[in-house]
N, C-alpha and C. Protein backbone atom coordinates (compact mmCIF):
# COMPACT_ATOMS: atom_id res chain seq x y z
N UNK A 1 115.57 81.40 101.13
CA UNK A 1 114.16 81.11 101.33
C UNK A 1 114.02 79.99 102.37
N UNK A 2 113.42 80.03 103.20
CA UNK A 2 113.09 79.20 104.13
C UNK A 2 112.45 77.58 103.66
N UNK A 3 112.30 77.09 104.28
CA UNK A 3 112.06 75.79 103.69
C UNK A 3 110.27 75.79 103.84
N UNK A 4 110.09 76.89 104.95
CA UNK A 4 108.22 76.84 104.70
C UNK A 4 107.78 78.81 104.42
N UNK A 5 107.05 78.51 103.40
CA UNK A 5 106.67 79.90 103.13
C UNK A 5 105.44 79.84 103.07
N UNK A 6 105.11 81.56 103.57
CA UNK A 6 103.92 81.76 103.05
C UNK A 6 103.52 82.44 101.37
N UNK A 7 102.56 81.75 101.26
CA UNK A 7 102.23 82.29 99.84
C UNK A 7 101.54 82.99 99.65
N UNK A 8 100.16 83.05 100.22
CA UNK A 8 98.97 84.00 100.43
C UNK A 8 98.69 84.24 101.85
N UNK A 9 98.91 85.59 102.30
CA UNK A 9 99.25 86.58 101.54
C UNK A 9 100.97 86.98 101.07
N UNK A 10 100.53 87.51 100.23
CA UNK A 10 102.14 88.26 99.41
C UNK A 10 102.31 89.52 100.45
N UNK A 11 103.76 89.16 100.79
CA UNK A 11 104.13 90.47 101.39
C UNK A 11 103.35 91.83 101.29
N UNK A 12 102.97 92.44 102.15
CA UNK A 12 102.53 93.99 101.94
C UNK A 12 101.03 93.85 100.86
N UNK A 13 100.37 92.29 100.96
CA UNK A 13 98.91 92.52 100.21
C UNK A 13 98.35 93.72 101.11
N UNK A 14 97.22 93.81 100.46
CA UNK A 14 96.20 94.14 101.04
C UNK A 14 94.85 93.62 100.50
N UNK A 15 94.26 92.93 102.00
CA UNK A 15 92.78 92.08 101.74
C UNK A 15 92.00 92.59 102.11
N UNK A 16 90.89 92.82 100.95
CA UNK A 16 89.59 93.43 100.92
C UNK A 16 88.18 93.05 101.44
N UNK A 17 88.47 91.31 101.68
CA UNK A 17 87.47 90.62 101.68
C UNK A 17 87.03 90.54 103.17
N UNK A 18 85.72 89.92 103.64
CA UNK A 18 85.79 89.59 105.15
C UNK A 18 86.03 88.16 105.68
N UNK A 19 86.54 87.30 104.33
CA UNK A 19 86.92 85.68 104.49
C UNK A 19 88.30 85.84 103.55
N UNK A 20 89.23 85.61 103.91
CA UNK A 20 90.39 85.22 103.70
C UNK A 20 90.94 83.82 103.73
N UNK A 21 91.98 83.08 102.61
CA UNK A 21 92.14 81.87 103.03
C UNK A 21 93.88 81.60 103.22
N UNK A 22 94.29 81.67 103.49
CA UNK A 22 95.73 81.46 104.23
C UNK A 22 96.78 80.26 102.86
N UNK A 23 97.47 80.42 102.11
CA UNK A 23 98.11 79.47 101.68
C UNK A 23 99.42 79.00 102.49
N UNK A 24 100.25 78.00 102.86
CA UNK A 24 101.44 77.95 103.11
C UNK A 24 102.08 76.91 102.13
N UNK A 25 103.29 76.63 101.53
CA UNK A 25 104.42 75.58 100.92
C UNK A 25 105.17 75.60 101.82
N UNK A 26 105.89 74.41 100.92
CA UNK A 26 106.99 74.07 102.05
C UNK A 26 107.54 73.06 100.48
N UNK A 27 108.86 73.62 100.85
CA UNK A 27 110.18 72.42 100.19
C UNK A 27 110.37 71.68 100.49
N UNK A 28 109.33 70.95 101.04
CA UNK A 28 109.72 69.65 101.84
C UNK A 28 108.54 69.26 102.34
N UNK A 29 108.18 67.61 102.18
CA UNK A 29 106.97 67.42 102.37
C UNK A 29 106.71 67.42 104.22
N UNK A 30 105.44 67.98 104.55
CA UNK A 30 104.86 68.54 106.04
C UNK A 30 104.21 67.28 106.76
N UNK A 31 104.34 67.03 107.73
CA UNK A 31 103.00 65.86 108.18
C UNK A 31 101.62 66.84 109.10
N UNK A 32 102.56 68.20 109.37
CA UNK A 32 101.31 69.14 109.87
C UNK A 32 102.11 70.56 109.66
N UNK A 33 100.98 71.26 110.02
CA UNK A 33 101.20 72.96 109.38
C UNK A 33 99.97 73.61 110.17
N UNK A 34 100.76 74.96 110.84
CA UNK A 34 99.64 75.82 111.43
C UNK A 34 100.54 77.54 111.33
N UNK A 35 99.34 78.07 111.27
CA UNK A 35 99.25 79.35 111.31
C UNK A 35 99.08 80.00 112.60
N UNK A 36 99.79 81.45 112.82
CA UNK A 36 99.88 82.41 114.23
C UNK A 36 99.46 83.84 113.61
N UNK A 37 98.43 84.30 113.67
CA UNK A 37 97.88 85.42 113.60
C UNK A 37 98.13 86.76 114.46
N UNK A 38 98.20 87.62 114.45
CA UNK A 38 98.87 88.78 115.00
C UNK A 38 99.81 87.96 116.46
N UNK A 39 100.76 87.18 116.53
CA UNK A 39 101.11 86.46 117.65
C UNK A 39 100.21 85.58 118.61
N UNK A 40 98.79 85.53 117.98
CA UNK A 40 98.21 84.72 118.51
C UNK A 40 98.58 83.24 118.99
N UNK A 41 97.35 82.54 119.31
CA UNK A 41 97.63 80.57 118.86
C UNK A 41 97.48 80.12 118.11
N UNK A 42 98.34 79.17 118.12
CA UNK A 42 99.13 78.13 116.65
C UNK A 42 97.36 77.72 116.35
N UNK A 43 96.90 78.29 115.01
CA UNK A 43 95.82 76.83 114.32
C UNK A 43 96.21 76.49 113.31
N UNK A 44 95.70 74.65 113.50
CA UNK A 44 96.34 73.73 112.43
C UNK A 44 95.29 74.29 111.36
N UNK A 45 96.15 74.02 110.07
CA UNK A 45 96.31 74.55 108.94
C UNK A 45 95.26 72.37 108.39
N UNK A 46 94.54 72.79 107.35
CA UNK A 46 94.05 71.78 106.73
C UNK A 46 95.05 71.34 105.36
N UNK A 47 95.01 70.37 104.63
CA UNK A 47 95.86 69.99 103.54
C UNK A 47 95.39 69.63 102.81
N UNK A 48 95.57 70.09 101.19
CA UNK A 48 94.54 69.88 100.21
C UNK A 48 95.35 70.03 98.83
N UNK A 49 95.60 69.33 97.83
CA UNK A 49 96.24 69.99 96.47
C UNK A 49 97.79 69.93 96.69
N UNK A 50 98.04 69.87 97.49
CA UNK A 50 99.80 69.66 97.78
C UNK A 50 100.25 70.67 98.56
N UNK A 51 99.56 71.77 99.03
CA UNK A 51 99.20 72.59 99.92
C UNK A 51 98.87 72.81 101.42
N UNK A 52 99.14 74.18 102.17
CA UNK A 52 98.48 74.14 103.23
C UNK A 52 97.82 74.79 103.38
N UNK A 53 96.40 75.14 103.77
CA UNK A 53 95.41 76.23 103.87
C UNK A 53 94.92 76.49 105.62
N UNK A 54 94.84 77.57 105.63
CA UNK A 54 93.99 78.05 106.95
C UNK A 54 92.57 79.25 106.33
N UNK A 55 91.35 78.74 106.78
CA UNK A 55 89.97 79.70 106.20
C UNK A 55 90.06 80.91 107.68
N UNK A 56 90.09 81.90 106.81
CA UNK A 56 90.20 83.00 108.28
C UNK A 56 89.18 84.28 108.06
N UNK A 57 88.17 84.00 108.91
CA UNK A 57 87.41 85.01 109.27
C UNK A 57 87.07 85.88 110.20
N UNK A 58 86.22 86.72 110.42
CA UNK A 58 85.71 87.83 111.55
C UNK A 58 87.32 88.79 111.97
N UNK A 59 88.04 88.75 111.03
CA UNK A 59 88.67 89.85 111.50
C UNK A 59 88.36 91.23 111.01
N UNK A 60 89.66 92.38 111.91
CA UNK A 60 89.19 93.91 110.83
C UNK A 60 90.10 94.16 110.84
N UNK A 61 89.67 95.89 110.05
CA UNK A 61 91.01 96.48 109.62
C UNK A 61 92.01 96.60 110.07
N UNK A 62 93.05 96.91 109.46
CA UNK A 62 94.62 96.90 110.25
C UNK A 62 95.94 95.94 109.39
N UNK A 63 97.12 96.59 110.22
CA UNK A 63 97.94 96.02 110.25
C UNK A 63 98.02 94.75 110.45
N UNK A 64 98.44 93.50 109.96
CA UNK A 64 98.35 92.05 110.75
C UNK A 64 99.54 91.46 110.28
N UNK A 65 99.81 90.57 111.41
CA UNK A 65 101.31 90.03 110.68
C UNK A 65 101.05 88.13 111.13
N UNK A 66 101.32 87.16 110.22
CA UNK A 66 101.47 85.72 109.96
C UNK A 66 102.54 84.75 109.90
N UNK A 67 102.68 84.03 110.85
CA UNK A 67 103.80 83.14 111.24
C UNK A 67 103.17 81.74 110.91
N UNK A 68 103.98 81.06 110.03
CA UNK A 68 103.86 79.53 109.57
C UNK A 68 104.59 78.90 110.19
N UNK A 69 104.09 77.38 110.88
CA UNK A 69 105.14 76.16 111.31
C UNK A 69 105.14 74.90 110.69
N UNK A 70 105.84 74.37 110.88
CA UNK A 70 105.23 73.10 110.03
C UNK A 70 106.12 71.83 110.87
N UNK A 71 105.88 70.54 110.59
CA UNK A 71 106.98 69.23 111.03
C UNK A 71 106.88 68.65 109.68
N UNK A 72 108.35 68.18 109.34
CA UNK A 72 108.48 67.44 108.04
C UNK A 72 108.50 66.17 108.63
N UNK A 73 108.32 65.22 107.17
CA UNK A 73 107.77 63.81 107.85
C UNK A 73 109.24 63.32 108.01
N UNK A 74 110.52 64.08 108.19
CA UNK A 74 111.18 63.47 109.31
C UNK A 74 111.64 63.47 110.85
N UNK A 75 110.63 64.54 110.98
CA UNK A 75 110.27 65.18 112.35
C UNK A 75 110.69 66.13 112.61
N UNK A 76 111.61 67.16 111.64
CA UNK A 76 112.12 68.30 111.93
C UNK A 76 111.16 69.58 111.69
N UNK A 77 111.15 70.22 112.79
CA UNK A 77 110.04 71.70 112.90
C UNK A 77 110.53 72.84 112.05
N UNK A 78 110.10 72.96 110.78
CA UNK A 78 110.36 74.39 110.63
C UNK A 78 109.53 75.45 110.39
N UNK A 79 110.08 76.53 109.79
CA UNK A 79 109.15 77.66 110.27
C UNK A 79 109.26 79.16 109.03
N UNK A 80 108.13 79.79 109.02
CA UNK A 80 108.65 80.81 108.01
C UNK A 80 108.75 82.00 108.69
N UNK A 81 109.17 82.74 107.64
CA UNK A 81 109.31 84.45 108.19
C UNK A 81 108.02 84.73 108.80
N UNK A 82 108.24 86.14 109.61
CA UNK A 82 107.17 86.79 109.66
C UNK A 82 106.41 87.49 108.52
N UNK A 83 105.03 87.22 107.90
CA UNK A 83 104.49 88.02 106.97
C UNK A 83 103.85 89.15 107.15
N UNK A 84 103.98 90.32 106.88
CA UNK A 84 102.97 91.70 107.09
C UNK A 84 102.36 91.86 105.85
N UNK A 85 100.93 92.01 106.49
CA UNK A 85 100.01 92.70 105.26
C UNK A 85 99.05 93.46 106.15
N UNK A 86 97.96 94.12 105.14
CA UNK A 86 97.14 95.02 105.52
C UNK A 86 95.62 94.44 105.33
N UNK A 87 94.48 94.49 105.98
CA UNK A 87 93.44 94.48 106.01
C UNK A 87 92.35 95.81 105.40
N UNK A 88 92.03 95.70 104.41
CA UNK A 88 91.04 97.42 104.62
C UNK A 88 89.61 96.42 104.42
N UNK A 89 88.74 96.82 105.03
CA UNK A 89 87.16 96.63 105.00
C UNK A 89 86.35 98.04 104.87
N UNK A 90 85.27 97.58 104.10
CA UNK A 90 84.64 98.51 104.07
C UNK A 90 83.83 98.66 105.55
N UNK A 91 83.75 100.18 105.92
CA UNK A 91 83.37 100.81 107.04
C UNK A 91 84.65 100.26 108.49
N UNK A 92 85.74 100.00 108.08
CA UNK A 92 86.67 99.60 109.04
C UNK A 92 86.07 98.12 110.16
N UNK A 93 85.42 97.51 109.04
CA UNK A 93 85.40 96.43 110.12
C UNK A 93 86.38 96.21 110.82
């Protein structure tokens, strides 16, 4: 297991909603954390509960895949797997 994972979504979810909220951990405490959306750009991730969150909206249906980074507070960058999940909306947003 990597030292930063994603948690939400679980491998192979599928999200119904049209607001999604992104969880990431990490085994190791983060001083920052961002999320990469279908290979998009890095957005920083907010911190809350011992946690990392990203609020993600206006997307649609489909395939999508999620890349986590993070710096631990001893300055080392790490990083998680790639995550795949599925999107379904009603009327294929």
């Amino acid at each position: 297991m990597p030292p930063l994972d994603i948690d939400y979504p679980s491998h192979g979810e599928t999200v119904t909603s049209p607001t999604y909220t992104f969880r990431i951990g990490s085994s190791e405490p983060l001083t920052e954390a961002e999320v990469s959306i279908d290979r998009g750009p890095w957005l920083r991730c907010r911190h809350a509960c011992g946690q990392w969150w990203y609020d993600w909206s206006g997307y649609g249906s489909g395939t999508h895949h999620l890349a986590a980074r993070g710096v631990t507070r001893s300055g080392e960058p790490v990083n998680s797997t790639l995550r795949r999940f599925e999107v379904v909306l009603p009327h294929g947003r």
